[in-house]
Each structure stands twice: as C-alpha cells, then as structure tokens.
N, C-alpha and C. Protein backbone atom coordinates (compact mmCIF):
# COMPACT_ATOMS: atom_id res chain seq x y z
N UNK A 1 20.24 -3.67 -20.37
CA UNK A 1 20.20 -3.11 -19.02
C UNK A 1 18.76 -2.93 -18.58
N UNK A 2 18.19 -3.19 -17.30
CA UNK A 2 17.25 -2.61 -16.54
C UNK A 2 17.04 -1.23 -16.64
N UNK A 3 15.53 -0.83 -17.02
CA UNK A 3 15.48 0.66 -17.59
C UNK A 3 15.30 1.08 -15.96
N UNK A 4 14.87 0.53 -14.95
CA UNK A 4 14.46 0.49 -13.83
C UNK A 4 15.46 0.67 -12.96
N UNK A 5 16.52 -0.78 -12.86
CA UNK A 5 17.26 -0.99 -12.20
C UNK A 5 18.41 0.02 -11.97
N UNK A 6 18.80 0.55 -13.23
CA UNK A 6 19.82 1.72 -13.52
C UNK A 6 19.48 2.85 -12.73
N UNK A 7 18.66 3.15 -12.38
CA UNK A 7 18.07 4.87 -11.75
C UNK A 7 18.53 4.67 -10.66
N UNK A 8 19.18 6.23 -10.06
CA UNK A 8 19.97 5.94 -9.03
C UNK A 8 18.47 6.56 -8.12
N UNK A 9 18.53 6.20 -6.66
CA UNK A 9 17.79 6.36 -5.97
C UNK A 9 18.21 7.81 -5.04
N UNK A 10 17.82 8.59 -5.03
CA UNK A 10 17.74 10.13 -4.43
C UNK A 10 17.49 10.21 -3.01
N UNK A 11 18.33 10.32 -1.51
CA UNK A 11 17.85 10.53 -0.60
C UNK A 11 17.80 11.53 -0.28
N UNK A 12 16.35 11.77 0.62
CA UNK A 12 16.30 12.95 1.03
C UNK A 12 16.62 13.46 2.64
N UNK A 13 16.58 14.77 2.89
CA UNK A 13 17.13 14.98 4.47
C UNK A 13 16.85 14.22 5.03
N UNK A 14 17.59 13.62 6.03
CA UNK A 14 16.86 12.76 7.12
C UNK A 14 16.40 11.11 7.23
N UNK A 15 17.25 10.67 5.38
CA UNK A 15 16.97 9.50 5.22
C UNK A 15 18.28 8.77 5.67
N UNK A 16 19.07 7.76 6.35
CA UNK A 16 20.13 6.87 5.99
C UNK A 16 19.90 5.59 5.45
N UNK A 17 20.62 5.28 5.02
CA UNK A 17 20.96 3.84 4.16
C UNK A 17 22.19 3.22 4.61
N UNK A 18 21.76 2.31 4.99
CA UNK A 18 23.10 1.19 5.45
C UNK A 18 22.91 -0.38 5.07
N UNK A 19 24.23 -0.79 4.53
CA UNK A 19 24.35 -1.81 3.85
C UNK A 19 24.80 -3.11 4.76
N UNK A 20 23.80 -3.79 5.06
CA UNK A 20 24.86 -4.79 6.08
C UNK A 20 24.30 -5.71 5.73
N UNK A 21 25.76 -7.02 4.99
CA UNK A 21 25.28 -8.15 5.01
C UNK A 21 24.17 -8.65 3.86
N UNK A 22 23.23 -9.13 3.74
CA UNK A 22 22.29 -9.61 2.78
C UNK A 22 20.96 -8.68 2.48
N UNK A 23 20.86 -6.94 2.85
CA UNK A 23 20.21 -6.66 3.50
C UNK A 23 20.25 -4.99 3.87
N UNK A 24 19.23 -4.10 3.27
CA UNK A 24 19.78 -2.50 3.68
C UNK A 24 18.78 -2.60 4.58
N UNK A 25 19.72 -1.69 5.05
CA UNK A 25 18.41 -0.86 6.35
C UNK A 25 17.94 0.85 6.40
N UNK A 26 17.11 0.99 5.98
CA UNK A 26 16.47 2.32 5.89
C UNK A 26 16.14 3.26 6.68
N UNK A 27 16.68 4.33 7.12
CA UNK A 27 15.84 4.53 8.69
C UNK A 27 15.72 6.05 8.08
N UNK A 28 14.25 6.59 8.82
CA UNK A 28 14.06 8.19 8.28
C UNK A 28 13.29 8.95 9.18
N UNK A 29 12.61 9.68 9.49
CA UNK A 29 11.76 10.26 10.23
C UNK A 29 10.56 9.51 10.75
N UNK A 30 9.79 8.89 9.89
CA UNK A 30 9.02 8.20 10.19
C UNK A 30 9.20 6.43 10.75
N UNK A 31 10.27 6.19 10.68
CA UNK A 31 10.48 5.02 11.02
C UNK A 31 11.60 3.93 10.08
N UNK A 32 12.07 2.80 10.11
CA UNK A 32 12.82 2.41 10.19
C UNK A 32 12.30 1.16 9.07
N UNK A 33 12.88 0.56 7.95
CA UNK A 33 12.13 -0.64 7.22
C UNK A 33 14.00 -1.12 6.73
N UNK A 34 13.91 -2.61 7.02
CA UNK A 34 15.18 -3.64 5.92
C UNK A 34 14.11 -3.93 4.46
N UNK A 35 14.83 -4.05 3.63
CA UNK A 35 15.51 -4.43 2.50
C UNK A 35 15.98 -5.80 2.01
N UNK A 36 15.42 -6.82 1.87
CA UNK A 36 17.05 -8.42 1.70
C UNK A 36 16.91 -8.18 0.29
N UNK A 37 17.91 -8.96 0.20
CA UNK A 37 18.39 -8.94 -1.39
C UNK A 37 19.76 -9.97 -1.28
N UNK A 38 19.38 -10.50 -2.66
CA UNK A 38 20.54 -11.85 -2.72
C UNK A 38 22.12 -10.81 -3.22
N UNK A 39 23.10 -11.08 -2.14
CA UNK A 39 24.60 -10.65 -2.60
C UNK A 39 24.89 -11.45 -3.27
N UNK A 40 24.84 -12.53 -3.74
CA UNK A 40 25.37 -13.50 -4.84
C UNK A 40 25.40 -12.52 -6.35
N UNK A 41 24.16 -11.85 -6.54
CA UNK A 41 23.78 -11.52 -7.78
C UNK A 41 23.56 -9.98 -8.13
N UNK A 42 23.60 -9.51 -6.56
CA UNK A 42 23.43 -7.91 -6.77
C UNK A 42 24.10 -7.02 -5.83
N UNK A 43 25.00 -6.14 -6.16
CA UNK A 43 25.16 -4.85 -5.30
C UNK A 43 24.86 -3.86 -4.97
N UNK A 44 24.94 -2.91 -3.81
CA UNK A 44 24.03 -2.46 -3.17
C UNK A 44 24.90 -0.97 -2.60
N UNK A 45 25.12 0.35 -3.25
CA UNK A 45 26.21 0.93 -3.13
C UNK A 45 25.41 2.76 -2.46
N UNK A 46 26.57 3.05 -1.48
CA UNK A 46 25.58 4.38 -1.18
C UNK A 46 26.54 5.55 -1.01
N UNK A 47 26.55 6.32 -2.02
CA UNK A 47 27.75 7.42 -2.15
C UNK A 47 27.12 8.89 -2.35
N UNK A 48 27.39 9.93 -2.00
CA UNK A 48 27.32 11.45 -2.32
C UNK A 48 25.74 11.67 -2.29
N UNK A 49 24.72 10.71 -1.48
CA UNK A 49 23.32 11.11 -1.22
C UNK A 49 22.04 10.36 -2.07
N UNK A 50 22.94 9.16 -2.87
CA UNK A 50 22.41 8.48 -4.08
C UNK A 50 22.63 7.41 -3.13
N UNK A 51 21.93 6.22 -3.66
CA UNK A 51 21.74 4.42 -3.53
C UNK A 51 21.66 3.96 -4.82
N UNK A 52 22.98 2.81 -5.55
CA UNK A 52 23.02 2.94 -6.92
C UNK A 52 22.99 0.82 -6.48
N UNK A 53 22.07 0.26 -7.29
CA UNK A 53 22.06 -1.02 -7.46
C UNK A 53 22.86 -1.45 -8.79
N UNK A 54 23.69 -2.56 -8.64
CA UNK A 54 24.05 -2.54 -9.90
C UNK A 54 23.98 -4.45 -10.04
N UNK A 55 24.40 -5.31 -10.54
CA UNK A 55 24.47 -6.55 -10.77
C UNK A 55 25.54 -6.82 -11.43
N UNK A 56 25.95 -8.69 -10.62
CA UNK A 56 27.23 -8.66 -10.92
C UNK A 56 27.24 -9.98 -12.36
N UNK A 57 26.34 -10.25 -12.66
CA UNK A 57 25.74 -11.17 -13.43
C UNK A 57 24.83 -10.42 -15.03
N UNK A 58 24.42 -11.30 -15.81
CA UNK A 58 24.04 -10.67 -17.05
C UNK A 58 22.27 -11.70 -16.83
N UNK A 59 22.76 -12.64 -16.17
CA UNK A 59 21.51 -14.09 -16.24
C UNK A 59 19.96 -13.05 -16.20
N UNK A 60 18.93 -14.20 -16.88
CA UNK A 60 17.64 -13.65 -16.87
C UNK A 60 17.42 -13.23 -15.17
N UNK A 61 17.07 -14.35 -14.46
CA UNK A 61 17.06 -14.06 -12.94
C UNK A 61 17.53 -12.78 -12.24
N UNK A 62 18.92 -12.31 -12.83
CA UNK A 62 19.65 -11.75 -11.47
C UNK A 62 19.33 -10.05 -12.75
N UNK A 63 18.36 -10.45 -13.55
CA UNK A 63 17.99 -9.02 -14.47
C UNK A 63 16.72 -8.50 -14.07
N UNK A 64 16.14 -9.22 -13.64
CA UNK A 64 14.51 -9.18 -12.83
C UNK A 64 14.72 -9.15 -11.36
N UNK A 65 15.63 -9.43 -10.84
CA UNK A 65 15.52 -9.56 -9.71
C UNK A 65 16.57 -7.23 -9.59
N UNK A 66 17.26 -6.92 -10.43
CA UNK A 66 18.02 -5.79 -10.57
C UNK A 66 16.46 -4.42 -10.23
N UNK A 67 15.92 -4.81 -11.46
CA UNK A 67 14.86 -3.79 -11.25
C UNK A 67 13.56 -4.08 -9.77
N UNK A 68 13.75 -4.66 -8.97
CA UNK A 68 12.64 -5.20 -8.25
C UNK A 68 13.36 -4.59 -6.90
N UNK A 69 14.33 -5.37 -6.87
CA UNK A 69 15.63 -4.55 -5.43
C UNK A 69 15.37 -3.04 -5.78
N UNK A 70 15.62 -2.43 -7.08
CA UNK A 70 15.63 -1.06 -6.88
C UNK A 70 14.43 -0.29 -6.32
N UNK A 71 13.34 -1.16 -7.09
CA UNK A 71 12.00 0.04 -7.12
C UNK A 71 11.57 -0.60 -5.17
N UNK A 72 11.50 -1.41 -4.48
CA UNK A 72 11.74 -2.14 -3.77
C UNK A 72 12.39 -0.66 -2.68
N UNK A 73 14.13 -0.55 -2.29
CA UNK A 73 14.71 0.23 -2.34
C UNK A 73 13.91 1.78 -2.31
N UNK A 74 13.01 1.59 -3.43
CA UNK A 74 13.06 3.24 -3.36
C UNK A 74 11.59 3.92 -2.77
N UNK A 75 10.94 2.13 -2.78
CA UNK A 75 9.43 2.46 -2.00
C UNK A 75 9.72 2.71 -0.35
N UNK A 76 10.82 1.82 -0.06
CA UNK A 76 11.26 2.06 1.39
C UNK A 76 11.91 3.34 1.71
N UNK A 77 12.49 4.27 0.91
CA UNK A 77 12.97 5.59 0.69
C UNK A 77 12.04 6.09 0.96
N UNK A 78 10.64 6.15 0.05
CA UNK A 78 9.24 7.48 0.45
C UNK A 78 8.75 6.72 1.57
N UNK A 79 8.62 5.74 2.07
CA UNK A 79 7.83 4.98 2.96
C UNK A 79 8.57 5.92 4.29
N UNK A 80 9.59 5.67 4.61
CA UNK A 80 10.19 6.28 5.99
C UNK A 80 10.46 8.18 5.98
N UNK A 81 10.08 8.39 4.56
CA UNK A 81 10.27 9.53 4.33
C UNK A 81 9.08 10.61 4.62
N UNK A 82 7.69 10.15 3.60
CA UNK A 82 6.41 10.75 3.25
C UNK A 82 5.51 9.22 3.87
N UNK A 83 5.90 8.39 3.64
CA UNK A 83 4.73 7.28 4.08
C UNK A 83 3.70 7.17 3.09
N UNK A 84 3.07 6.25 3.00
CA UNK A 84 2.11 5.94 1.78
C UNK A 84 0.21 5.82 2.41
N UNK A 85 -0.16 6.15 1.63
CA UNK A 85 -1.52 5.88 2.27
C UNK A 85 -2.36 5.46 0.92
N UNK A 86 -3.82 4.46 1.42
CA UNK A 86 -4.59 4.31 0.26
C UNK A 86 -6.28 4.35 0.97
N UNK A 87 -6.88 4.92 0.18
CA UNK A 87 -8.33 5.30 0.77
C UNK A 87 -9.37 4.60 -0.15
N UNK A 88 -10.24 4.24 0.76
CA UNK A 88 -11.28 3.30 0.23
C UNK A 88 -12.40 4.46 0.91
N UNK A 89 -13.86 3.91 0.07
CA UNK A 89 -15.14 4.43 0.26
C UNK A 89 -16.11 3.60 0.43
N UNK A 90 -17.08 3.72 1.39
CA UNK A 90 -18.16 2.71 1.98
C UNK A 90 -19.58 3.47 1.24
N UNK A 91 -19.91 2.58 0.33
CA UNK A 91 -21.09 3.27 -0.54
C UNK A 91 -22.12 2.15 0.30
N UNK A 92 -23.28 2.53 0.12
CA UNK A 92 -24.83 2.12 0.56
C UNK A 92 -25.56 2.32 1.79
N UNK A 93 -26.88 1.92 1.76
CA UNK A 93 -27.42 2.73 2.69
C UNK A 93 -27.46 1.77 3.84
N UNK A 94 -26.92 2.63 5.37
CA UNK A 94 -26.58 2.14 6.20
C UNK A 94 -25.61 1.40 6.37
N UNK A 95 -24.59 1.55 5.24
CA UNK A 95 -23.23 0.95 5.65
C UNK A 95 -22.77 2.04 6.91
N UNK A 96 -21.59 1.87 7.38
CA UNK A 96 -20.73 2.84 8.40
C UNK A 96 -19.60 1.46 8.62
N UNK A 97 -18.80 2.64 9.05
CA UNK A 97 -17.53 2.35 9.15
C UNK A 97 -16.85 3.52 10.63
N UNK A 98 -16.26 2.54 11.22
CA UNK A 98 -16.23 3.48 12.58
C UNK A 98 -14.96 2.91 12.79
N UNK A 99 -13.55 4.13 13.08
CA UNK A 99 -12.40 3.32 13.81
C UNK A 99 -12.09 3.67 15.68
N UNK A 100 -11.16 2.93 16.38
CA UNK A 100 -11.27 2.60 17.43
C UNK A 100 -10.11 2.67 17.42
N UNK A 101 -9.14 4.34 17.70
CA UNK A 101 -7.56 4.38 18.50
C UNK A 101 -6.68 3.58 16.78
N UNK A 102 -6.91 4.01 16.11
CA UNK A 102 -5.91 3.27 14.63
C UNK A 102 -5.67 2.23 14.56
N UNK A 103 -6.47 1.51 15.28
CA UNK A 103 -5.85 -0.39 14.95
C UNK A 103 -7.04 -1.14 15.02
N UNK A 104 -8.17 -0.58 15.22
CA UNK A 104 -9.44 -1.52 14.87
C UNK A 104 -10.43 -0.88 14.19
N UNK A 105 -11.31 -1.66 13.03
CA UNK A 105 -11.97 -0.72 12.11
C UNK A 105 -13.48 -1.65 12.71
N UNK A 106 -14.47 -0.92 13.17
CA UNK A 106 -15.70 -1.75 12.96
C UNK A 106 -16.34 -1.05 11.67
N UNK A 107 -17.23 -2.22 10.94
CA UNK A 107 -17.58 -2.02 9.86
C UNK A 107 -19.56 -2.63 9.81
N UNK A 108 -20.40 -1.77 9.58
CA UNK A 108 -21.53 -2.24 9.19
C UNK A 108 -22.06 -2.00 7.73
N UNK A 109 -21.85 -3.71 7.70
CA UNK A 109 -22.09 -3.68 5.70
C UNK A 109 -23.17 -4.57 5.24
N UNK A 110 -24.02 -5.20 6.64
CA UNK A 110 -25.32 -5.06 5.94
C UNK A 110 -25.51 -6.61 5.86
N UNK A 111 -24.40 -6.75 7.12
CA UNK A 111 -24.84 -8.46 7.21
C UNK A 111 -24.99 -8.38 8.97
N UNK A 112 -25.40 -9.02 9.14
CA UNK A 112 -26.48 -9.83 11.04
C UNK A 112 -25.36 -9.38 12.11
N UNK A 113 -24.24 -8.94 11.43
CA UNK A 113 -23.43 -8.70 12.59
C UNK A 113 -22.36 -7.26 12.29
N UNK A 114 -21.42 -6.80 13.22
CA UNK A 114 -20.66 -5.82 12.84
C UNK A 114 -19.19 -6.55 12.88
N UNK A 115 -18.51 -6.24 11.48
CA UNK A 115 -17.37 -6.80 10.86
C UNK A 115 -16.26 -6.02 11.68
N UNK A 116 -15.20 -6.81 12.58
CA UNK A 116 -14.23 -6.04 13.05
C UNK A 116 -13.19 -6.51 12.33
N UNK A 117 -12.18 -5.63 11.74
CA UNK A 117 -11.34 -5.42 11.51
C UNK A 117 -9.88 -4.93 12.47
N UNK A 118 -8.76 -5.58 12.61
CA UNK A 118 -7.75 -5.29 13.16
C UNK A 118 -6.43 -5.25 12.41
N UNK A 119 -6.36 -4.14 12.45
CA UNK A 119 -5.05 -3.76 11.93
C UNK A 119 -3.40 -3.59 12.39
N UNK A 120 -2.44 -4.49 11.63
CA UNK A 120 -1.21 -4.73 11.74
C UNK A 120 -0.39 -3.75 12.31
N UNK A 121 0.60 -4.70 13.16
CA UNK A 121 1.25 -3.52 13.61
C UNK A 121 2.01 -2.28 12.32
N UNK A 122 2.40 -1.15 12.74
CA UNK A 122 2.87 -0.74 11.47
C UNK A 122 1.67 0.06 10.67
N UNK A 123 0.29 0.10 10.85
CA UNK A 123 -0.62 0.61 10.27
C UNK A 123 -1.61 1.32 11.02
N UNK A 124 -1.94 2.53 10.05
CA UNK A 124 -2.94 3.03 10.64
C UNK A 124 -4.01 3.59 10.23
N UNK A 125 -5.42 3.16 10.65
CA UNK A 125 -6.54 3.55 10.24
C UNK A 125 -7.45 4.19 10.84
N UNK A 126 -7.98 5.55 9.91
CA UNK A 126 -8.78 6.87 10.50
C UNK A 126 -10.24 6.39 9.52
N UNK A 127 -11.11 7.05 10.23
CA UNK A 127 -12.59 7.06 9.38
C UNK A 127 -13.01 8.73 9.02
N UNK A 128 -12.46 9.27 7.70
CA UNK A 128 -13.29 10.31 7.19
C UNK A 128 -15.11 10.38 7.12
N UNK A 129 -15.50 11.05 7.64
CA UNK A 129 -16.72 11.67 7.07
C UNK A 129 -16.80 12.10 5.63
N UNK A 130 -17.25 11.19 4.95
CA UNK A 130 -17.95 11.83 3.14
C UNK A 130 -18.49 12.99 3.00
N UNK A 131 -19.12 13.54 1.72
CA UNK A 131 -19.60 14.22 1.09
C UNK A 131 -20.85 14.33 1.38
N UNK A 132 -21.68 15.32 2.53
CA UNK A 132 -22.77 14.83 3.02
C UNK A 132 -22.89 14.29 3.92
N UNK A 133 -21.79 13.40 4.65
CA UNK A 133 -22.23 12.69 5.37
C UNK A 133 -22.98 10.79 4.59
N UNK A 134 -22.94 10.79 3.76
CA UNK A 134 -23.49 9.89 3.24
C UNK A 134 -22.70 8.53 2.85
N UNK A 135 -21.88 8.74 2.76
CA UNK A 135 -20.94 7.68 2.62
C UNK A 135 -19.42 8.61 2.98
N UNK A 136 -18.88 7.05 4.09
CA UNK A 136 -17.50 7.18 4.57
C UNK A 136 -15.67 6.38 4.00
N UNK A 137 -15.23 7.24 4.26
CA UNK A 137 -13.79 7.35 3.31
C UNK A 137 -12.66 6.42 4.91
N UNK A 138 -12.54 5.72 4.59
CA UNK A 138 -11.76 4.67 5.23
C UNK A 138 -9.69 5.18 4.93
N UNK A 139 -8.83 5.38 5.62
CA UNK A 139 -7.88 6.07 5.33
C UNK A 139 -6.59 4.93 5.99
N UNK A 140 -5.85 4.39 5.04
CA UNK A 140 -5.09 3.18 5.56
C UNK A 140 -4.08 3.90 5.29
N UNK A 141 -3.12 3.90 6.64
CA UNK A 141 -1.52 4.53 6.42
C UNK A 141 -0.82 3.67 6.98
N UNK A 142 0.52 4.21 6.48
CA UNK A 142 1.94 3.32 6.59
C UNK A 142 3.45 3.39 6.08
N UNK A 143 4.37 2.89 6.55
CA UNK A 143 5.51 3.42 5.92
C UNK A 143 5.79 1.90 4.84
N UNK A 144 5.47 1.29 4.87
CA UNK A 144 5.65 -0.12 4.36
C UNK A 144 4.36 -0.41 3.38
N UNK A 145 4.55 0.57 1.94
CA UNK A 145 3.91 0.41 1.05
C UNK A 145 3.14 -0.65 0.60
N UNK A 146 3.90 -2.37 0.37
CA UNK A 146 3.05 -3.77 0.11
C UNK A 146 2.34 -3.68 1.29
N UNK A 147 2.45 -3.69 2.72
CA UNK A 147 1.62 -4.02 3.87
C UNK A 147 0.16 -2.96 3.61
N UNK A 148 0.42 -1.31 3.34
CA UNK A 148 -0.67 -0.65 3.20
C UNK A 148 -1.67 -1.19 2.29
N UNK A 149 -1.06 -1.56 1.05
CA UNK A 149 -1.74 -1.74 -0.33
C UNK A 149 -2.67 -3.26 0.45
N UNK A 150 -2.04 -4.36 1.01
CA UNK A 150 -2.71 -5.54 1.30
C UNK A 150 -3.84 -5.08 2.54
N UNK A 151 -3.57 -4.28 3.47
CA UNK A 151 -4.55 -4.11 4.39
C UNK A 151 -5.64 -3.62 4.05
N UNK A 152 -5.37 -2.55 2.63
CA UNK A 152 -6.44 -1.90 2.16
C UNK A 152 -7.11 -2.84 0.99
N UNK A 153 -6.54 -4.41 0.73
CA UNK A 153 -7.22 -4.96 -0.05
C UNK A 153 -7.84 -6.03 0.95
N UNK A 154 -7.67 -6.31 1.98
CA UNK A 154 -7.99 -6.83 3.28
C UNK A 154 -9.65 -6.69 3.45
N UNK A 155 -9.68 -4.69 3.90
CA UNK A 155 -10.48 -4.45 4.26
C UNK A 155 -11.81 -4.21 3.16
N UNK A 156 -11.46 -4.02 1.63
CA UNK A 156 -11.95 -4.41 1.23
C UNK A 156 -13.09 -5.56 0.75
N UNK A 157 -12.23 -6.69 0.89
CA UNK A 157 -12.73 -7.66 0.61
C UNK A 157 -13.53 -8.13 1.27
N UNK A 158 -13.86 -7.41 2.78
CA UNK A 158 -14.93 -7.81 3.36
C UNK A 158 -16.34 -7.54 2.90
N UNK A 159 -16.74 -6.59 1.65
CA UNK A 159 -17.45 -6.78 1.41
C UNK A 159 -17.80 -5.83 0.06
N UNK A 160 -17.26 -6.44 -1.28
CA UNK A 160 -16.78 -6.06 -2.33
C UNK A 160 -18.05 -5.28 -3.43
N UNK A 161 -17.41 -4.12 -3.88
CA UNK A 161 -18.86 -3.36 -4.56
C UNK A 161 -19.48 -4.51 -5.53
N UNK A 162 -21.37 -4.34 -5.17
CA UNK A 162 -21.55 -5.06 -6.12
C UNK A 162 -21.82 -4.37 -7.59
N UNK A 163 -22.09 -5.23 -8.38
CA UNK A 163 -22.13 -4.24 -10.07
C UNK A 163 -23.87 -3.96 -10.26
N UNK A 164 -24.83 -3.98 -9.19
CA UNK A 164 -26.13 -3.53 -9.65
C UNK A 164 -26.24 -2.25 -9.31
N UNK A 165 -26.00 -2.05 -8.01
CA UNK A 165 -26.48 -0.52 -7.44
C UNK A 165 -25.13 -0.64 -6.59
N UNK A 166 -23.34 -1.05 -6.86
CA UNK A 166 -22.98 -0.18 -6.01
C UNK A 166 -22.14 -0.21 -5.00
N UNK A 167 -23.33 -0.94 -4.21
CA UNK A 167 -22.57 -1.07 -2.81
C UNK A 167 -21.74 -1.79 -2.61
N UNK A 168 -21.38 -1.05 -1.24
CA UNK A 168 -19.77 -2.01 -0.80
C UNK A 168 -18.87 -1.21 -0.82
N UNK A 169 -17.56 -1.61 -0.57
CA UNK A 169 -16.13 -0.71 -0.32
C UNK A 169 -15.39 -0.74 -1.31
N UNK A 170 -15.12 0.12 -1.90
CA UNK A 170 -14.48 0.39 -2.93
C UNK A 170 -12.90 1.11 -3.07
N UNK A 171 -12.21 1.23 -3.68
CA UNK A 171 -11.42 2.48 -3.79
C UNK A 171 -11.35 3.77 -3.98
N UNK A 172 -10.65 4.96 -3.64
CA UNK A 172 -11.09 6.10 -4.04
C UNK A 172 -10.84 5.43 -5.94
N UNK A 173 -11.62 6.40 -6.25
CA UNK A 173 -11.62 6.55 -7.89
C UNK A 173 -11.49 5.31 -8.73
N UNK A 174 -11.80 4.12 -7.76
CA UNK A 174 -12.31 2.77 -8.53
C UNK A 174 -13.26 2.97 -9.48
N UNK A 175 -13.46 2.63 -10.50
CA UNK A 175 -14.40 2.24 -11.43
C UNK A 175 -15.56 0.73 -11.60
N UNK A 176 -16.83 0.93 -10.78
CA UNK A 176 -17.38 -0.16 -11.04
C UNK A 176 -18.16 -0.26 -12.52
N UNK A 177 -17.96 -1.43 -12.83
CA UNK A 177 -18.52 -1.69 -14.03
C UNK A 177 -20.47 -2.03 -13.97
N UNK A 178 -21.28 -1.38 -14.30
CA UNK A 178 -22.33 -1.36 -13.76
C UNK A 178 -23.38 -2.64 -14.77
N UNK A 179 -24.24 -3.39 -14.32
CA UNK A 179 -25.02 -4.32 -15.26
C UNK A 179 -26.32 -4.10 -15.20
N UNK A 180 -26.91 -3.93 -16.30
CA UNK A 180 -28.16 -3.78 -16.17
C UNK A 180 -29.41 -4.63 -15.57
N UNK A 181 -30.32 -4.12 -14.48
CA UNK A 181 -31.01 -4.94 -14.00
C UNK A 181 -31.96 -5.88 -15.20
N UNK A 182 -33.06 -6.31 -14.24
CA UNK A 182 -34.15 -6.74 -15.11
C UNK A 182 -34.62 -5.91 -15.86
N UNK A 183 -34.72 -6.24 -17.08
CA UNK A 183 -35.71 -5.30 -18.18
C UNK A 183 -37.07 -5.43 -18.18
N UNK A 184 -37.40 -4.25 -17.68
CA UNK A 184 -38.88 -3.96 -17.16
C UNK A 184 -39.66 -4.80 -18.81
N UNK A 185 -41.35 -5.45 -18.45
CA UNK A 185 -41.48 -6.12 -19.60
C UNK A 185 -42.73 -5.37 -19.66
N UNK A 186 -42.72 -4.90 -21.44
CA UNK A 186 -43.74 -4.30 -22.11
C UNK A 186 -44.27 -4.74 -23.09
C-alpha cells in the first residue's frame, strides 16, 4: 500500500470537495482550484468531512500515480484554505526590488537595465523591507502551491546567488555554498 496514498485528507470549515467526472473541484475561502486524475485507475471518495483516494488496480503506475493524486488533493485543501507563500531575499549592494499593485516586480540586480518581472494570474507579490533596510525580502503568494513554488523559482533565476560574496536572490534560509577567493600570495 501507499504510505501516502492511504491518509485520509481532513477538511476544514469552509472547504467543499466535489467529484465530477475525471476531476475534483476544490472550492474554500480563498478561492477555487480542479484536481484531474485518471478514473480508469483511481477513486476519489468524500464522506463525514474526509476525502479518501483509494485505487482500483495493484499495477506499478496506478501505485505512484495513488500517492501523487493524494498529496496533490491535499495541497489544493491548504491552498484554498491557508494559501501557500515562499520568500526570497535580494542580497548586494544596490540590488532593490520594488513591486507595482501585486503583479509586477521591478528588480535592480546590477545589470544596464531594470529586470521586470510579471506575475501570473493567481499570484501575488509584495516587497518587504529587510533587516536594516539593507537587503529586501520578495513575498510570492498563492493558493496553487506548484505555480507559487515556480514563480518563486522564476524570479529567482533572474539573477542567481553567486558563491564568492553572495549576491543575488536567494531563498529565505537557502544555504550558499561559499568558495574561496584568490589566495593572497606571500
């Protein structure tokens, strides 16, 4: 059995679950996300405040595909529920990061021009003030967990910490791996 797939999924006030067709639909306070999933190979059941996946097959496929529908399922549960967010940090000097109404990020990272960023429908992005003032905390929200996680690897990648001194956009509580410069010669 799926150590995964087996866990029944817990709704909370204000969440529904409806099963139609190839496909749940989630709807909660914050907004509304589907679900597909192959009926050939999996069922999709919603009784006494629980969402219980089960499979009608034993095959490798429809055993991987059991735990993926669930956890899947249960990200769309906190997503319409609590919503997900992921925060990045703009280290170096004279970077900034400035947003514009939650759907456009301008970014100065230290190249000839200022990097705009536009963000998907469904998302939204605030610019914290750091510690000091010295470096800024970039704040990507959403009810649609994969979309947050990719926008915030999006905005990233525009201009990725380097490993001498640092800079660049990072994650909160990323770990850069640091390399030692030139060895001063004596």
């Amino acid at each position: 059995m799926s150590r995964v797939g087996v866990l029944p999924i817990a709704l909370p006030e204000g969440v529904g679950v409806e099963v139609q067709g190839g496909a749940v639909g989630v709807t909660g306070p914050r907004g509304e996300l589907r679900v597909p999933f192959d009926v050939a190979s999996l069922d999709v059941c919603v009784a006494d405040g629980l969402v219980r996946v089960a499979r009608k097959s034993d095959e490798r496929q429809v055993r991987a595909l059991h735990g993926l529908i669930r956890a899947l399922l249960a990200n769309a549960v906190t997503g319409v529920s609590q919503g997900f967010s992921k925060r990045l940090e703009v280290h170096g000097v004279g970077y900034r990061a400035e947003a514009q109404g939650g759907k456009r990020l301008t970014l100065s990272l230290g190249y000839s021009h200022p990097v705009v960023f536009e963000a998907p429908s469904g998302i939204e992005i605030k610019v914290e003030d750091g510690s000091g003032g010295s470096q800024a905390r970039i704040v990507v929200t959403g009810i649609d967990k994969q979309m947050v996680g990719q926008v915030a690897a999006d905005i990233r990648d525009r201009r990725k910490p380097e490993p001498y001194k640092g800079k660049g956009i990072r994650y909160e509580n990323e770990v850069i791996h640091w390399k030692a410069g030139k060895a001063a010669l004596g």
